[in-house]
N, C-alpha and C. Protein backbone atom coordinates (compact mmCIF):
# COMPACT_ATOMS: atom_id res chain seq x y z
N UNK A 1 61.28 23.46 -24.67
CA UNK A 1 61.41 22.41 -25.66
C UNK A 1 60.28 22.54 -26.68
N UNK A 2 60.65 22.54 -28.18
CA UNK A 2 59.84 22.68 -28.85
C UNK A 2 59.48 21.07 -29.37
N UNK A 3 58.23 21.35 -29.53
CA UNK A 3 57.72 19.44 -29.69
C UNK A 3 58.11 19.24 -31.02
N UNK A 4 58.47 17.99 -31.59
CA UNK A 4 58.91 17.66 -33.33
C UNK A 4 57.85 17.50 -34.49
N UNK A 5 58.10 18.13 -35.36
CA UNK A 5 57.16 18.14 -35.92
C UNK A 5 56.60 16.97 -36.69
N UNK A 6 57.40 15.58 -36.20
CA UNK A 6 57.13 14.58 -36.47
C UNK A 6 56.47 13.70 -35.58
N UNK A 7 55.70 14.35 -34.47
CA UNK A 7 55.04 13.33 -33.44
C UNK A 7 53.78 14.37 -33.06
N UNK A 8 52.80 13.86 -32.76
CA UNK A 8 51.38 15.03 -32.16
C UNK A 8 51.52 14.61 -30.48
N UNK A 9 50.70 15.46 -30.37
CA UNK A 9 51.09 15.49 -28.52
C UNK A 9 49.30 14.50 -28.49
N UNK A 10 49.28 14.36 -26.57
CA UNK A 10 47.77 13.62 -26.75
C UNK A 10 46.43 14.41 -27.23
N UNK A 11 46.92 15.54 -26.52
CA UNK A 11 45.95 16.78 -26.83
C UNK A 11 45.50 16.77 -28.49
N UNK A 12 46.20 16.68 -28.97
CA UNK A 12 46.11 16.52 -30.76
C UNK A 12 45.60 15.42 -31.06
N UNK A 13 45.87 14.92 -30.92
CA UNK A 13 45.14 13.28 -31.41
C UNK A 13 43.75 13.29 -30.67
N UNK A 14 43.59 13.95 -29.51
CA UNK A 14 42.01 13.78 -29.21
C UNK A 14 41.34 14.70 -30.17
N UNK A 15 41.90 15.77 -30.20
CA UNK A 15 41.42 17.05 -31.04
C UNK A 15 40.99 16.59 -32.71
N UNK A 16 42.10 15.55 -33.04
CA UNK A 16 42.27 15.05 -34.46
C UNK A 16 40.74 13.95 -34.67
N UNK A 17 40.88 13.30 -33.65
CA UNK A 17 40.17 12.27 -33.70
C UNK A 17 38.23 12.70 -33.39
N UNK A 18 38.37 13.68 -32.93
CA UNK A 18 36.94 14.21 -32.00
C UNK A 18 36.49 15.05 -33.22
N UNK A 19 37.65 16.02 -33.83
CA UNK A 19 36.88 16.58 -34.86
C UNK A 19 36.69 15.83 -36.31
N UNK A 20 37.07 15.07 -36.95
CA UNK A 20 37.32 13.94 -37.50
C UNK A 20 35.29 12.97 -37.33
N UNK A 21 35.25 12.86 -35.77
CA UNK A 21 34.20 12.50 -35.42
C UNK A 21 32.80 13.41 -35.51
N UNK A 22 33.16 14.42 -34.98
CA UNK A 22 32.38 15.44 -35.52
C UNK A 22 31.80 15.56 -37.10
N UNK A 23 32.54 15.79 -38.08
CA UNK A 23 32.47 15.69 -39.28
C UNK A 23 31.96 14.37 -39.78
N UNK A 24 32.10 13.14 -39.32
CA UNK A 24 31.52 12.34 -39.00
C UNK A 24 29.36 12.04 -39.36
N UNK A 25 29.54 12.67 -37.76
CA UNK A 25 28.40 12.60 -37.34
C UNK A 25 27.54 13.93 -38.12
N UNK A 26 28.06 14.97 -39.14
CA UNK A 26 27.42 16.11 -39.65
C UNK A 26 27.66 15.38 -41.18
N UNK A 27 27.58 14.27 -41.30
CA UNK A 27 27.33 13.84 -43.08
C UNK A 27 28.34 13.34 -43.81
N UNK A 28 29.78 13.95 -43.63
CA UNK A 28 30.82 14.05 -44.50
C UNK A 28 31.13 12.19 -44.96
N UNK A 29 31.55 12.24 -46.10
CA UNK A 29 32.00 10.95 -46.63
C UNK A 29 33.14 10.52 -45.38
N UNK A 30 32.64 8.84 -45.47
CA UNK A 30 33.66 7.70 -44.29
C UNK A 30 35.02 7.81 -45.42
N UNK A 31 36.06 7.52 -45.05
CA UNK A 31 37.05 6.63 -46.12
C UNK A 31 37.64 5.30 -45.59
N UNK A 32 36.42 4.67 -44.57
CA UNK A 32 36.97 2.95 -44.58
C UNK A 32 35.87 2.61 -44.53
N UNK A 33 35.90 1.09 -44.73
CA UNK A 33 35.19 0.48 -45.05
C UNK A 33 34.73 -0.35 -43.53
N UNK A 34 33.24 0.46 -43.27
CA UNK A 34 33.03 -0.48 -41.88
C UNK A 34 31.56 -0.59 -42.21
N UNK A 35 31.34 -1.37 -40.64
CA UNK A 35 29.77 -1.08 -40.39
C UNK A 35 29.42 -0.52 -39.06
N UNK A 36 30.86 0.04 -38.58
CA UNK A 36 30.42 0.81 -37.27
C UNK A 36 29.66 2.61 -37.88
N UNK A 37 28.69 1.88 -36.58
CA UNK A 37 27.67 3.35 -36.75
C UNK A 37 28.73 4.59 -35.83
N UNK A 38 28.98 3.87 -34.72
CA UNK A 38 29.41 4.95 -33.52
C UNK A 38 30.39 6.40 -35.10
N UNK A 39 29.99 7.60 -34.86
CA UNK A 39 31.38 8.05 -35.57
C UNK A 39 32.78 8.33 -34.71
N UNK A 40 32.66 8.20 -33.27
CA UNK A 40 34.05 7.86 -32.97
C UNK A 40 34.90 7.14 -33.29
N UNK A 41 33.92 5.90 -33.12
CA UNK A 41 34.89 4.83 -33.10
C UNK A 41 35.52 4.88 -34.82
N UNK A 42 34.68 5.29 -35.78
CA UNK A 42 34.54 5.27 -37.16
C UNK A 42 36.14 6.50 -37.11
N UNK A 43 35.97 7.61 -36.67
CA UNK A 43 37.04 8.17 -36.63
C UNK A 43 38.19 8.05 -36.12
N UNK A 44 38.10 6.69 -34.91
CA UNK A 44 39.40 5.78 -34.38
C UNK A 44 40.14 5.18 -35.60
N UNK A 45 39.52 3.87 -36.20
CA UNK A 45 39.33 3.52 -37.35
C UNK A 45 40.73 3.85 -38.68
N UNK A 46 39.42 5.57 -38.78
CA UNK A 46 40.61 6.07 -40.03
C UNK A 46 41.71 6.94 -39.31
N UNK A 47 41.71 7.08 -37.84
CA UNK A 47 43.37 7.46 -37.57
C UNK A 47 44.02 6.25 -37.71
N UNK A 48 43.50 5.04 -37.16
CA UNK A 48 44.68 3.53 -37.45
C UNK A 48 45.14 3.51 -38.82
N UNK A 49 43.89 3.89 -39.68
CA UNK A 49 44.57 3.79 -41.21
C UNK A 49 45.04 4.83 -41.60
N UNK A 50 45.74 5.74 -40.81
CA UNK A 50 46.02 7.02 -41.14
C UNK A 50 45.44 7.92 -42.47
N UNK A 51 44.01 8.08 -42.49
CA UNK A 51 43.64 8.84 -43.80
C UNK A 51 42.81 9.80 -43.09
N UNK A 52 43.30 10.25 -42.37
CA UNK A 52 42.19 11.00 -41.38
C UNK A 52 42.03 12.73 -42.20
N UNK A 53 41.48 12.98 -42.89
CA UNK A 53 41.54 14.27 -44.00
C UNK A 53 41.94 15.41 -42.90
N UNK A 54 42.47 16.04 -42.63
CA UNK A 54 42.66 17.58 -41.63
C UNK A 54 44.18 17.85 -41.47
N UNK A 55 44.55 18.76 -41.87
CA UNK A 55 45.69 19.22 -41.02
C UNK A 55 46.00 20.22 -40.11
N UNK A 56 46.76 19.55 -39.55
CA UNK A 56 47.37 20.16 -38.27
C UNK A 56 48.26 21.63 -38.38
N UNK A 57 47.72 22.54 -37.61
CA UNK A 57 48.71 23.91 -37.83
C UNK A 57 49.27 23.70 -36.17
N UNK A 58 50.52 24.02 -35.80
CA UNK A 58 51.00 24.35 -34.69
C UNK A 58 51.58 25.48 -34.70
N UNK A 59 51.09 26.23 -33.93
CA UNK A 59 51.60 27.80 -33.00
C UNK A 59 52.97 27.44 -32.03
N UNK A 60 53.72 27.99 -32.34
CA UNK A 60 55.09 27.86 -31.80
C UNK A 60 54.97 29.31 -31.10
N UNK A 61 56.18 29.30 -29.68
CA UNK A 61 55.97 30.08 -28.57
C UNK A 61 56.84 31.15 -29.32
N UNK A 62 57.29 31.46 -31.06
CA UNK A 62 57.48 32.70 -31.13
C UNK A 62 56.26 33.74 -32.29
N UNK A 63 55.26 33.07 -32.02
CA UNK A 63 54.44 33.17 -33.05
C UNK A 63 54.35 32.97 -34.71
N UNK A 64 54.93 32.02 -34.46
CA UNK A 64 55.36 31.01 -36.04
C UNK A 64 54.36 30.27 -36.01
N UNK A 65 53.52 29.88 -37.18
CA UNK A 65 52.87 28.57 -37.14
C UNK A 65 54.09 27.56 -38.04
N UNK A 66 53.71 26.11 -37.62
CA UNK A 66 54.45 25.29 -38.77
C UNK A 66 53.02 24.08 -38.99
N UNK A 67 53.28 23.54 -40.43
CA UNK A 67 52.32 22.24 -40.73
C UNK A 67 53.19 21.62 -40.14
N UNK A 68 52.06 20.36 -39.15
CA UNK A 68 52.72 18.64 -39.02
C UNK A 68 52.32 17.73 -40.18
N UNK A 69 53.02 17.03 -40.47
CA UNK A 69 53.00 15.90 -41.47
C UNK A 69 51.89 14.84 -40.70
N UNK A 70 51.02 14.95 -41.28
CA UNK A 70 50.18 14.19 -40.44
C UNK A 70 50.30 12.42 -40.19
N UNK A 71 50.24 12.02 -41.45
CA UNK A 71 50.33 10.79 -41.55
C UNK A 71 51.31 10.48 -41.36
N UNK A 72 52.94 10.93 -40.86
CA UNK A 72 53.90 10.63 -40.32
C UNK A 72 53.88 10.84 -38.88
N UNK A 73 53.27 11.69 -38.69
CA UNK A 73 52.86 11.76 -37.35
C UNK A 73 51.99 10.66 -36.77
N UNK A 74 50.82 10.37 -37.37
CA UNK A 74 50.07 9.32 -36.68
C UNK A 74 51.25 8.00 -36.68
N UNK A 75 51.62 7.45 -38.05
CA UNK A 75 52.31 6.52 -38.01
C UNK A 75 53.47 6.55 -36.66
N UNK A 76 53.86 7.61 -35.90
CA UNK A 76 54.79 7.63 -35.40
C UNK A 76 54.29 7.50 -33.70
N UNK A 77 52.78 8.29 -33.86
CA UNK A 77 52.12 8.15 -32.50
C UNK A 77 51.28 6.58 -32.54
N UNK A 78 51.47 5.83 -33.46
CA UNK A 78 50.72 4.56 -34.04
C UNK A 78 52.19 3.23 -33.06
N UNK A 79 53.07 3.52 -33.49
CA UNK A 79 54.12 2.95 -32.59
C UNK A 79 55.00 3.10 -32.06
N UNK A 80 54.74 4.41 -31.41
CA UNK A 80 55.41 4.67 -29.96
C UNK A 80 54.08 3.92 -28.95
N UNK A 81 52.83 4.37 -29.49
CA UNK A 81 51.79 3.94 -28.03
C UNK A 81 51.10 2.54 -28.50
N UNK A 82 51.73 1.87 -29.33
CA UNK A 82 51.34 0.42 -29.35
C UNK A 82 49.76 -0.29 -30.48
N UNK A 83 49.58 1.02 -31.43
CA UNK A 83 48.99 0.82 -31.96
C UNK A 83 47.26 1.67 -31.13
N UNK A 84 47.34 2.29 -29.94
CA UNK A 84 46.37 2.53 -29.62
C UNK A 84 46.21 3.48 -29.48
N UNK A 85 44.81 4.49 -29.15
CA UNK A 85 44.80 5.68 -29.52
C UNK A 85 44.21 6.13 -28.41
């Protein structure tokens, strides 16, 4: 089964969210408006508001990559799992 390119698996969203955090914590401009220091949580944050800057390449099992739509993707992993990440 090939996964849709309209949903990220969990593995991705930690990956999304950790490097996101990473970049974070090495300087890069926030794009919400908080006063959380943590940059996790800061990178929780802008996946809820889906502006999370990165895209996603997926390797398919015939050596294809394809782009995911990201922000359709979060929105889609946003309510299937209830808003939580």
């Amino acid at each position: 089964m090939i996964w849709p390119n309209d949903r990220l698996t969990r593995f991705e969203v930690a990956r999304l969210v950790s490097a996101r955090a990473l970049q974070i914590a090495l300087g890069a401009p926030v794009f919400v408006k908080t006063v959380e220091l943590s940059p996790i949580n800061t990178s929780k944050l802008e996946f809820k508001e889906k502006i999370i800057p990165i895209t996603v390449k997926r390797k398919l099992p015939d050596g294809k990559e394809t782009v995911i739509d990201v922000k359709k993707a979060i929105e889609n992993w946003l309510v299937d799992n209830k808003g939580e990440i």
